[in-house]
Each structure stands twice: as C-alpha cells, then as structure tokens.
PDB file of N, CA and C in Angstrom:
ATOM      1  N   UNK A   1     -23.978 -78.525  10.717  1.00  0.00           N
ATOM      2  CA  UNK A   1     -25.070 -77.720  10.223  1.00  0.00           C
ATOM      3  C   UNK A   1     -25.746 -76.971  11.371  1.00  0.00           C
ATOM      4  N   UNK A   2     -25.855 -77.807  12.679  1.00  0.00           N
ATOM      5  CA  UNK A   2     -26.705 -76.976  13.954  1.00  0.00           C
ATOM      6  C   UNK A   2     -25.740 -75.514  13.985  1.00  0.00           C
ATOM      7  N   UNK A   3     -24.676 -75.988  13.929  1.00  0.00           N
ATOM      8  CA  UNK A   3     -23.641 -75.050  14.818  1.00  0.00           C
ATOM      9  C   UNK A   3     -23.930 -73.381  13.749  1.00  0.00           C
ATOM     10  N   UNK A   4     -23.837 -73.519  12.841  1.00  0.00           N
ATOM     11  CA  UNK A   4     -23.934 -73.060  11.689  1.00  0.00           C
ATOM     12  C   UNK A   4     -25.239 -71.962  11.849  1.00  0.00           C
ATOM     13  N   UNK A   5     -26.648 -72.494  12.720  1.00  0.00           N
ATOM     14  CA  UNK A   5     -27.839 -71.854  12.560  1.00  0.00           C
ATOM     15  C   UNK A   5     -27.372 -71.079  14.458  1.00  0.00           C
ATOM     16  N   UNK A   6     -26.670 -72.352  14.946  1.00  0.00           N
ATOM     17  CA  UNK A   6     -26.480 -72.016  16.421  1.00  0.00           C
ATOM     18  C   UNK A   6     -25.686 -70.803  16.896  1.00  0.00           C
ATOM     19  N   UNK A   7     -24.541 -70.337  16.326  1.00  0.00           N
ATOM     20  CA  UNK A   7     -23.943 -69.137  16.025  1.00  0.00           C
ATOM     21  C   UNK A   7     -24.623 -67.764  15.609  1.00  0.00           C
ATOM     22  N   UNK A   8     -25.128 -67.646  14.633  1.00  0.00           N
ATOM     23  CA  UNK A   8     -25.385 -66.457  14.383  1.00  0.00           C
ATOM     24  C   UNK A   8     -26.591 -66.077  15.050  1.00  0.00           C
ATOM     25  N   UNK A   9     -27.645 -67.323  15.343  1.00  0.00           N
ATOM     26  CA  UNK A   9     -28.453 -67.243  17.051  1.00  0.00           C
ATOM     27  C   UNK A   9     -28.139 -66.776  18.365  1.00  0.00           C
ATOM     28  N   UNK A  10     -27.372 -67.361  18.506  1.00  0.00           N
ATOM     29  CA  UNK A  10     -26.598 -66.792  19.948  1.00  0.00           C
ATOM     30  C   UNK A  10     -25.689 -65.506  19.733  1.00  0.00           C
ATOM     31  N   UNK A  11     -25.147 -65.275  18.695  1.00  0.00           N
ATOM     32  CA  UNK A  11     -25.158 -63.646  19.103  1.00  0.00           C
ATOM     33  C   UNK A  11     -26.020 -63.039  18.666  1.00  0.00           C
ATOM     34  N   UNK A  12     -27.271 -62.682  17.813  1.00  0.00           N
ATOM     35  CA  UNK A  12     -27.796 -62.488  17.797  1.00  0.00           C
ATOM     36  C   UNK A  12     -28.518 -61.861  19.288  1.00  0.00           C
ATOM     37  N   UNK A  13     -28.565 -63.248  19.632  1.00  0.00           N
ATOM     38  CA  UNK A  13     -29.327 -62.622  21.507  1.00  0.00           C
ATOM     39  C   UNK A  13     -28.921 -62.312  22.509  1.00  0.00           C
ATOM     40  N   UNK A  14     -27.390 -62.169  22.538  1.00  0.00           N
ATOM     41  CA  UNK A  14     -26.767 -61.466  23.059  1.00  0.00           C
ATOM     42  C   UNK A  14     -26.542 -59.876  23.003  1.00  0.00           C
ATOM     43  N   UNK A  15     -27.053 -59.442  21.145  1.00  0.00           N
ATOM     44  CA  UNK A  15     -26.833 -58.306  21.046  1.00  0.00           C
ATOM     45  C   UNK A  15     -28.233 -57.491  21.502  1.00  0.00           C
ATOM     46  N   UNK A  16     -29.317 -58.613  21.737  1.00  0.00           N
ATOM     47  CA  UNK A  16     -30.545 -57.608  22.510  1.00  0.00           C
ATOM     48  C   UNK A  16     -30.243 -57.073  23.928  1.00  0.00           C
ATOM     49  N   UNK A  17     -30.904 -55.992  23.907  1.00  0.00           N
ATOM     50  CA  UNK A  17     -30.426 -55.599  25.417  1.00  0.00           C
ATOM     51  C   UNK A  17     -31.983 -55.481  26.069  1.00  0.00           C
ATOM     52  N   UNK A  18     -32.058 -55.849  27.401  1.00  0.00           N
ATOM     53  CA  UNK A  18     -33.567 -55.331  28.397  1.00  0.00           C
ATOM     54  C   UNK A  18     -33.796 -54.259  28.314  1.00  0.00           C
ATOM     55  N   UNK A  19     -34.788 -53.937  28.512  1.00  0.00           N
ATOM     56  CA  UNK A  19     -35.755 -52.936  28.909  1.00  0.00           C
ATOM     57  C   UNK A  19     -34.564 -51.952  29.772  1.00  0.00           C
ATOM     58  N   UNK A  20     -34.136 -52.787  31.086  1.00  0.00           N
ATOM     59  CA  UNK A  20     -33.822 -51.845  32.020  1.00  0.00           C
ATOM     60  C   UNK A  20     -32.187 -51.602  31.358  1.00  0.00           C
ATOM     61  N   UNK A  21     -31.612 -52.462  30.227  1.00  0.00           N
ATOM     62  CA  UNK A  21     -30.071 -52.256  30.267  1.00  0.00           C
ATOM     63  C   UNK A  21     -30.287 -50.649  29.106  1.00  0.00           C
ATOM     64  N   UNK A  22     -31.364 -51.091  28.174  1.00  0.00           N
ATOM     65  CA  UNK A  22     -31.509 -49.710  27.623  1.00  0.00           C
ATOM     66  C   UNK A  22     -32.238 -48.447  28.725  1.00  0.00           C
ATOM     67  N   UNK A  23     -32.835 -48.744  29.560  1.00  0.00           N
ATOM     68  CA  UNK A  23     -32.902 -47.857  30.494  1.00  0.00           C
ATOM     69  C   UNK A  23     -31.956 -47.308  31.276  1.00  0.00           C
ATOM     70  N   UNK A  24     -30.944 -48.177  31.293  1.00  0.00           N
ATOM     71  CA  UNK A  24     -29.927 -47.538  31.972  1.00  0.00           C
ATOM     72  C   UNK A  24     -29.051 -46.942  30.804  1.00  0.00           C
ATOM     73  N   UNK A  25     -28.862 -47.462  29.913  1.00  0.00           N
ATOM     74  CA  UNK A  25     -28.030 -46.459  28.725  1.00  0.00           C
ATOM     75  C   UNK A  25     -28.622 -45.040  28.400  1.00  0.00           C
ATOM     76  N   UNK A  26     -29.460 -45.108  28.151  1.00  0.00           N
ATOM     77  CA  UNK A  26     -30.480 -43.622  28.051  1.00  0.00           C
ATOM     78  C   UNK A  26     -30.013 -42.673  29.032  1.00  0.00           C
ATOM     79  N   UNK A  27     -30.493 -43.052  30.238  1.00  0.00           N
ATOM     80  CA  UNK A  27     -29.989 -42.040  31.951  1.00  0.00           C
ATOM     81  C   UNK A  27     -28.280 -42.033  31.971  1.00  0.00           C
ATOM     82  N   UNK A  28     -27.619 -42.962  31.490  1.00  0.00           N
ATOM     83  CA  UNK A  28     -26.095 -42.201  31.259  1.00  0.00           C
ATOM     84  C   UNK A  28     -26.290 -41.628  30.107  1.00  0.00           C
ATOM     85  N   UNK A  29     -26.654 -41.390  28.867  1.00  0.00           N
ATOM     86  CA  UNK A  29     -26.463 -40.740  27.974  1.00  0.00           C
ATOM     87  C   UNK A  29     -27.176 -39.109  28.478  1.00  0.00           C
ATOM     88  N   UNK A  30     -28.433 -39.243  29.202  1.00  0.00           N
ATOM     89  CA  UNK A  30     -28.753 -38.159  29.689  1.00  0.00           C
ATOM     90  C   UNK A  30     -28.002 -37.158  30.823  1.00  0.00           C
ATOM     91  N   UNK A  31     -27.206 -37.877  31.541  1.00  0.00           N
ATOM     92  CA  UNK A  31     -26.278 -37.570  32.118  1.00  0.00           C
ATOM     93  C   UNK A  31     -25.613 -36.910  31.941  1.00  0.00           C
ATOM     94  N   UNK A  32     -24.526 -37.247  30.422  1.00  0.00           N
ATOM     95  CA  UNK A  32     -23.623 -36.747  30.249  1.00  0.00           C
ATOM     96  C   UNK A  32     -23.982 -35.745  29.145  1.00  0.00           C
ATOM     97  N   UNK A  33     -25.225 -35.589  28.518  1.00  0.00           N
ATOM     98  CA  UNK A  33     -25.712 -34.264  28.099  1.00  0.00           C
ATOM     99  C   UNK A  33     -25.499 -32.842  29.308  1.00  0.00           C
ATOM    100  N   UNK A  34     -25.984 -33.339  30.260  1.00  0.00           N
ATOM    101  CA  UNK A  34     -26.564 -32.676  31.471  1.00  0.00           C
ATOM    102  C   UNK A  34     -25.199 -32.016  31.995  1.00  0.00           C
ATOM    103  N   UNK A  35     -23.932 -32.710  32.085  1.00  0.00           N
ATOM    104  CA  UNK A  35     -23.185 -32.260  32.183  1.00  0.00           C
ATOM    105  C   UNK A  35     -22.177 -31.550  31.019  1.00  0.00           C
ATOM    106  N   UNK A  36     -22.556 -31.461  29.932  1.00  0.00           N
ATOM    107  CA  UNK A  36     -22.138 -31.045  28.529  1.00  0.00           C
ATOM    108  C   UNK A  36     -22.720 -29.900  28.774  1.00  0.00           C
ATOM    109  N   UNK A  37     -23.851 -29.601  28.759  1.00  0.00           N
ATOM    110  CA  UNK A  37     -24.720 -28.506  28.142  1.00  0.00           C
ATOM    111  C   UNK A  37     -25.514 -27.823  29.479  1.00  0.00           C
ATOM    112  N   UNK A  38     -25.511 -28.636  30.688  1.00  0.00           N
ATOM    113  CA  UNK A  38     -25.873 -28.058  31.863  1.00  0.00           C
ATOM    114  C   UNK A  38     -25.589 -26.296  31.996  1.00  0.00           C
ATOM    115  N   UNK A  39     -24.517 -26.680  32.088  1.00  0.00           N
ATOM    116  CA  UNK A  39     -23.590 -24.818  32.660  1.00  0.00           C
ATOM    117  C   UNK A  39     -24.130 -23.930  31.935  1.00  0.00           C
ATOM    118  N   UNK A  40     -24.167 -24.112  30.114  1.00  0.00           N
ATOM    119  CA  UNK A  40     -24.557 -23.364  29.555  1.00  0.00           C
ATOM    120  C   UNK A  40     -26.060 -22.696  29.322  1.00  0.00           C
ATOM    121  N   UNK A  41     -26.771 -24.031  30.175  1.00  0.00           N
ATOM    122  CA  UNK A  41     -28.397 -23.142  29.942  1.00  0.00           C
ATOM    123  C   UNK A  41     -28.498 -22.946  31.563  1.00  0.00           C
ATOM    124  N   UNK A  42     -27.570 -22.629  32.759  1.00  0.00           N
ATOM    125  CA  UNK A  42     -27.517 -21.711  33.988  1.00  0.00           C
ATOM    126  C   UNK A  42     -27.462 -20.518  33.439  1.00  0.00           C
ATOM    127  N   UNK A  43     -26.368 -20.826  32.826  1.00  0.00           N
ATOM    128  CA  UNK A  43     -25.763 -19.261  32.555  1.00  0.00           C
ATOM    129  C   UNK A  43     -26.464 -17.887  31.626  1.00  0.00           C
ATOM    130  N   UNK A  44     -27.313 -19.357  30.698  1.00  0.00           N
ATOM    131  CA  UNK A  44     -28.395 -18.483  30.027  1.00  0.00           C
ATOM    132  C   UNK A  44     -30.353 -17.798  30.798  1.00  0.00           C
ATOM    133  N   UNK A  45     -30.050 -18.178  32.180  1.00  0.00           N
ATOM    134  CA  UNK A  45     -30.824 -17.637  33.233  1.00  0.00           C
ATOM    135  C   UNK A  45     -31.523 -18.999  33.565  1.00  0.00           C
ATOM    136  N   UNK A  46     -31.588 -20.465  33.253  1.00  0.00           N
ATOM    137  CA  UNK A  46     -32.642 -20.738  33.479  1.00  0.00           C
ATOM    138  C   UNK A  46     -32.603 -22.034  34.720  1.00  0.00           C
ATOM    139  N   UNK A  47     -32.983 -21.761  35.817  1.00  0.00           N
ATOM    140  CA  UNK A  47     -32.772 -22.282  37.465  1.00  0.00           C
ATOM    141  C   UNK A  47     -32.381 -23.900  37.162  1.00  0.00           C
ATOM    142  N   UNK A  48     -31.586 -24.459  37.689  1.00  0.00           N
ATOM    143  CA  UNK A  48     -31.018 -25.777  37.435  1.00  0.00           C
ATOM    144  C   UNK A  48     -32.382 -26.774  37.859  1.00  0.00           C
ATOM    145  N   UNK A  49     -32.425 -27.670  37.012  1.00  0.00           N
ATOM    146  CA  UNK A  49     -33.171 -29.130  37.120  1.00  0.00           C
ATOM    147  C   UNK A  49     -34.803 -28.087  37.136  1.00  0.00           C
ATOM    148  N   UNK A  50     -35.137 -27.533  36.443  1.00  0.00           N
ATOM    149  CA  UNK A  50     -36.230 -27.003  36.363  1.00  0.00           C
ATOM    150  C   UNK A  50     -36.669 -27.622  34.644  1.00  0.00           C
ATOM    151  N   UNK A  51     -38.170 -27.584  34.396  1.00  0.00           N
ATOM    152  CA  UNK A  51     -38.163 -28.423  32.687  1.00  0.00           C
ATOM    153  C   UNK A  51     -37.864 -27.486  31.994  1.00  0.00           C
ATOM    154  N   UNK A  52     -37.639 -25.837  32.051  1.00  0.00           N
ATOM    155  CA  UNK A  52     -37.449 -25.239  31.185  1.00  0.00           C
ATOM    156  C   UNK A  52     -35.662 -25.694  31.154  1.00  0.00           C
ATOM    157  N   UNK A  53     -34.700 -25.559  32.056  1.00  0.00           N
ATOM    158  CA  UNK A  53     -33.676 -25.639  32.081  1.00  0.00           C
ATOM    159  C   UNK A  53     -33.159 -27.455  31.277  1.00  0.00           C
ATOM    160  N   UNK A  54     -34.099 -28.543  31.274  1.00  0.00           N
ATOM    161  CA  UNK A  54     -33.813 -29.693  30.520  1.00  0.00           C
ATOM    162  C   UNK A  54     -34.090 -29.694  29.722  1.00  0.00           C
ATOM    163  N   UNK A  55     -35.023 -28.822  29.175  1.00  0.00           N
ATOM    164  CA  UNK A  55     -35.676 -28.372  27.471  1.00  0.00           C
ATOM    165  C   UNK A  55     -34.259 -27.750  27.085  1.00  0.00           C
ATOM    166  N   UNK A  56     -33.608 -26.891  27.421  1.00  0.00           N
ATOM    167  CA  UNK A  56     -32.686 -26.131  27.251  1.00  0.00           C
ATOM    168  C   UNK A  56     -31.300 -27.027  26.713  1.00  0.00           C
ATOM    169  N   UNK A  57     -31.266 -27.577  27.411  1.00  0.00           N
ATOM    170  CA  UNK A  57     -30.205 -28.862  27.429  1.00  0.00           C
ATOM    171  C   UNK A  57     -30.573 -29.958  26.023  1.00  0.00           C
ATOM    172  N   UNK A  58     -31.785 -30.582  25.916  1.00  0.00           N
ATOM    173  CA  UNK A  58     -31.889 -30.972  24.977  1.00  0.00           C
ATOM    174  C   UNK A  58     -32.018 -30.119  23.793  1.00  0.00           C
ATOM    175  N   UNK A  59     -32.449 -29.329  23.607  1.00  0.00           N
ATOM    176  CA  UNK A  59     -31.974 -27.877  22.677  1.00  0.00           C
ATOM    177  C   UNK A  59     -30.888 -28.142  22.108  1.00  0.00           C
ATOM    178  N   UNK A  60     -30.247 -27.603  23.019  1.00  0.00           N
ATOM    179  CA  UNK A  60     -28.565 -27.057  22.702  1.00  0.00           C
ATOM    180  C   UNK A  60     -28.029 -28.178  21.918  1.00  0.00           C
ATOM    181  N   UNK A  61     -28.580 -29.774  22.340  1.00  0.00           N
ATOM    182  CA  UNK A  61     -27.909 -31.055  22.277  1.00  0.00           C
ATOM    183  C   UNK A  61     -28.255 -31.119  20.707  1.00  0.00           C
ATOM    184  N   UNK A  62     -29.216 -30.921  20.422  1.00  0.00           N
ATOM    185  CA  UNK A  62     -30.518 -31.269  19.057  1.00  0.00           C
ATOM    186  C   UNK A  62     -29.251 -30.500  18.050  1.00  0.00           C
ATOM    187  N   UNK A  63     -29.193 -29.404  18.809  1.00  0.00           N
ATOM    188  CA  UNK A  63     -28.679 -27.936  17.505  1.00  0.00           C
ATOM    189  C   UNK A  63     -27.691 -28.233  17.221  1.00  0.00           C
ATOM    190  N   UNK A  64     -26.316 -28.738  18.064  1.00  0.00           N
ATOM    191  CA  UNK A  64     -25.069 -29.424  18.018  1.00  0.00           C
ATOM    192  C   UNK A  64     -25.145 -30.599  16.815  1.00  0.00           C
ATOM    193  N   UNK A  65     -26.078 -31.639  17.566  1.00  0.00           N
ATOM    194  CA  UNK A  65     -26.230 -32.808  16.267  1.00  0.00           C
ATOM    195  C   UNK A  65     -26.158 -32.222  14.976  1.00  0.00           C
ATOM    196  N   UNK A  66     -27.449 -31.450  15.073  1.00  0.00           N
ATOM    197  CA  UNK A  66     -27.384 -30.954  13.248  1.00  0.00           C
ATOM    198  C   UNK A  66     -26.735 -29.946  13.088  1.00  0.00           C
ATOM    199  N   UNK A  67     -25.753 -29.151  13.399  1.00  0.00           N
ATOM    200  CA  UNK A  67     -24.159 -28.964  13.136  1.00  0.00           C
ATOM    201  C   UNK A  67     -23.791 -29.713  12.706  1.00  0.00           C
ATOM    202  N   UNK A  68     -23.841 -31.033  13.592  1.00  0.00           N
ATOM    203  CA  UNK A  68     -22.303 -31.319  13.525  1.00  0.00           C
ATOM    204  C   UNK A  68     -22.792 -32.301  11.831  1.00  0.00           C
ATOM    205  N   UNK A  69     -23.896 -33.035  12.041  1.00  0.00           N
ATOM    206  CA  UNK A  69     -24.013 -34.146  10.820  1.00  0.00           C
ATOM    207  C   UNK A  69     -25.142 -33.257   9.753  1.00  0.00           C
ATOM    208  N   UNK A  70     -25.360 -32.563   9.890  1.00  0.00           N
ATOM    209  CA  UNK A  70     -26.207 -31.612   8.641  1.00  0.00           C
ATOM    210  C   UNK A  70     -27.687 -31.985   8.898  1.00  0.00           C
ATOM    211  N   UNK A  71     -28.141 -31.432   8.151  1.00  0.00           N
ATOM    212  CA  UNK A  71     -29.510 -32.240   7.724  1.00  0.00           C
ATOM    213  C   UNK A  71     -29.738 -33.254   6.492  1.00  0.00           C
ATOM    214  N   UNK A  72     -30.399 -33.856   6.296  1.00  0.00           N
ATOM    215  CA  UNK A  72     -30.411 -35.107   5.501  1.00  0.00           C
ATOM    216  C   UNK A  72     -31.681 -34.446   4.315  1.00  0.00           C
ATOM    217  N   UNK A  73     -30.965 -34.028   2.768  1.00  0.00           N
ATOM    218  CA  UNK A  73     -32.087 -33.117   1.820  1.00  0.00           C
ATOM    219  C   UNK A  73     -32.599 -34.529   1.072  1.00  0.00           C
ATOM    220  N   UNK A  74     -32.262 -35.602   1.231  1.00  0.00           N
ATOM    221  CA  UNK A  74     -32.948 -37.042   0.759  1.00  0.00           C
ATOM    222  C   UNK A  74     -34.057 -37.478   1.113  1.00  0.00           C
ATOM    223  N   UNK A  75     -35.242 -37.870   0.270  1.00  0.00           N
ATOM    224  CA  UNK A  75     -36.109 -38.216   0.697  1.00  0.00           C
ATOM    225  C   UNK A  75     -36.434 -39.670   0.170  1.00  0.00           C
ATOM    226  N   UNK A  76     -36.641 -40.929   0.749  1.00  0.00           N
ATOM    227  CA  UNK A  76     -36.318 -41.694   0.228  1.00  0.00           C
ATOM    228  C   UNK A  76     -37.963 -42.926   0.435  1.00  0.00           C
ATOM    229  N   UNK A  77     -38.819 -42.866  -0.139  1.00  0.00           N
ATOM    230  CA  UNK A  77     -40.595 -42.959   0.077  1.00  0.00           C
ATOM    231  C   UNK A  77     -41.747 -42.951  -1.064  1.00  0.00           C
ATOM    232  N   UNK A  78     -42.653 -42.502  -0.590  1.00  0.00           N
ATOM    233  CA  UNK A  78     -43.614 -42.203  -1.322  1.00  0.00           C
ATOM    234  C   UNK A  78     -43.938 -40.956  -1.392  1.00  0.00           C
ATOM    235  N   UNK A  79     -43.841 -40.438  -2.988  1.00  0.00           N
ATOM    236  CA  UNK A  79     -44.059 -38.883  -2.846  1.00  0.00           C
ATOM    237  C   UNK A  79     -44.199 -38.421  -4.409  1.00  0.00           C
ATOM    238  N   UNK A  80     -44.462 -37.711  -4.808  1.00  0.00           N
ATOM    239  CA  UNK A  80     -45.031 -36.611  -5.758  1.00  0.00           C
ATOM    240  C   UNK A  80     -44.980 -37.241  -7.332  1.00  0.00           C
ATOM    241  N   UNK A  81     -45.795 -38.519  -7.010  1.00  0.00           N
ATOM    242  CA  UNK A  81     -45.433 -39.633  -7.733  1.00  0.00           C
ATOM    243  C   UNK A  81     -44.561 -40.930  -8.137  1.00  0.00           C
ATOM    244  N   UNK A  82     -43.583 -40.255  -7.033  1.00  0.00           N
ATOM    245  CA  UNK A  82     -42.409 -41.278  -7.540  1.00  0.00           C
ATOM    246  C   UNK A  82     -42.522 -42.186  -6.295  1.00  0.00           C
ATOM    247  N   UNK A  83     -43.042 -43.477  -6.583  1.00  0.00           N
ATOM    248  CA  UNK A  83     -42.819 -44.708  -5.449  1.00  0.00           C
ATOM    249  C   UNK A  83     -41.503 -44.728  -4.958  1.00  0.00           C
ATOM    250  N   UNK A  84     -40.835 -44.772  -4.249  1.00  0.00           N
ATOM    251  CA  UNK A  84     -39.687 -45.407  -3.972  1.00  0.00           C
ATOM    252  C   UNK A  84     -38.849 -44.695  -4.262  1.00  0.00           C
ATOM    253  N   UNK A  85     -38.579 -43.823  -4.897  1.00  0.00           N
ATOM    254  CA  UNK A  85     -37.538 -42.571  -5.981  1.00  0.00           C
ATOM    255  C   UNK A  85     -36.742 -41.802  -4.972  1.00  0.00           C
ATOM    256  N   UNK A  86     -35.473 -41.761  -4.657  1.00  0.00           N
ATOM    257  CA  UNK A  86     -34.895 -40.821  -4.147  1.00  0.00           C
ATOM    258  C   UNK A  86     -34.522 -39.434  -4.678  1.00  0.00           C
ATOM    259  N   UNK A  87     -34.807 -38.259  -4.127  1.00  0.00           N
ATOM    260  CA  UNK A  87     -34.998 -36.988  -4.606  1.00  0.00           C
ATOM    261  C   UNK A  87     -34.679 -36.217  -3.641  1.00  0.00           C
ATOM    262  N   UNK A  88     -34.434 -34.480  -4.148  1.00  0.00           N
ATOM    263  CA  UNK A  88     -33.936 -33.938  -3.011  1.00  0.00           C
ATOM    264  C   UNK A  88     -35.749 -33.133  -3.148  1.00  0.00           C
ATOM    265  N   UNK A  89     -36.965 -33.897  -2.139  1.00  0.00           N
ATOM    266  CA  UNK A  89     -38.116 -33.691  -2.300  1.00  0.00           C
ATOM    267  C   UNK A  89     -38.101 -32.266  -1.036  1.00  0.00           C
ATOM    268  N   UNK A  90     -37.028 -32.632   0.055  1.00  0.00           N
ATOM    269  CA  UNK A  90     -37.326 -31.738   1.004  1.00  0.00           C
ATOM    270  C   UNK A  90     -37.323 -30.564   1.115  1.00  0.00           C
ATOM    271  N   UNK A  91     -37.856 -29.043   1.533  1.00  0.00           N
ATOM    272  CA  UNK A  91     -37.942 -27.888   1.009  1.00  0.00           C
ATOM    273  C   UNK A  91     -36.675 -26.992   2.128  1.00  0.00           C
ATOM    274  N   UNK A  92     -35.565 -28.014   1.841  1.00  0.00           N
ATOM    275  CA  UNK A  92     -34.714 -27.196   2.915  1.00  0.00           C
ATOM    276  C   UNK A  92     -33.915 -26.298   2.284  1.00  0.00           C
TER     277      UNK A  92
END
C-alpha cells in the first residue's frame, strides 16, 4: 500500500523543476528565438541587442505561434449569462 502512495509521489517531485532549472530553460528558449528571428529584425533596420531589436524578435516569435496554431474562438467561463457554457463568445 506505501509503495502505491510512494510512486506516484516521487515522480511527482521529480517532475518539479527549481527556480533556476526553469531559469535556465527560459534563457535557452530565448536563445534560440534570438537566433531564429535575430537576422530578420537586423535586416529590418533595428541595431542588434537593442530593446527595440528584442521586442522585434518576440514579435515575429508571437506572429509565427498564431500562424502556426490559430487563435482559439472558444470561450470557456463566465459570460453573457452562461456560467460555464462554451461559445464562440470571442469577437474574432
């Protein structure tokens, strides 16, 4: 019976990660934006590692996402009476 509660415990806390291991996942994920989408906001004038030029980068990154996976017309909450009601409430 321990083993039973002891298992799905222990991975469980294995699957948390620190502060710094998600800190370090973030700065490679930022990374490899930086090198994705870098070139393209030089080329669009704006001086490397400057905030307009990382605004640029996350831009480009944002606009790609919703390409690539759409936008989501589900609204799934509290809204225009309906508790809980899924609807296409959004005005997209």
């Amino acid at each position: 019976m321990r083993a039973l509660i002891l298992v799905p415990l222990m991975a469980l806390m294995a699957a948390c990660a620190t502060p710094q291991e998600r800190a370090a996942k973030l700065q490679a994920e930022m990374e490899q934006l930086i090198i994705v989408y870098g070139p393209a906001c030089s080329k669009l004038g704006y001086s490397a590692n400057s905030d307009q030029w990382r605004d640029c980068v996350l831009r480009l990154a944002a606009r790609e996402d919703a390409e690539r996976y759409g936008r989501s017309s589900y609204y799934l909450g509290y809204g225009r009476g309906h508790w809980g009601m899924a609807g296409r409430w959004w005005p997209y």
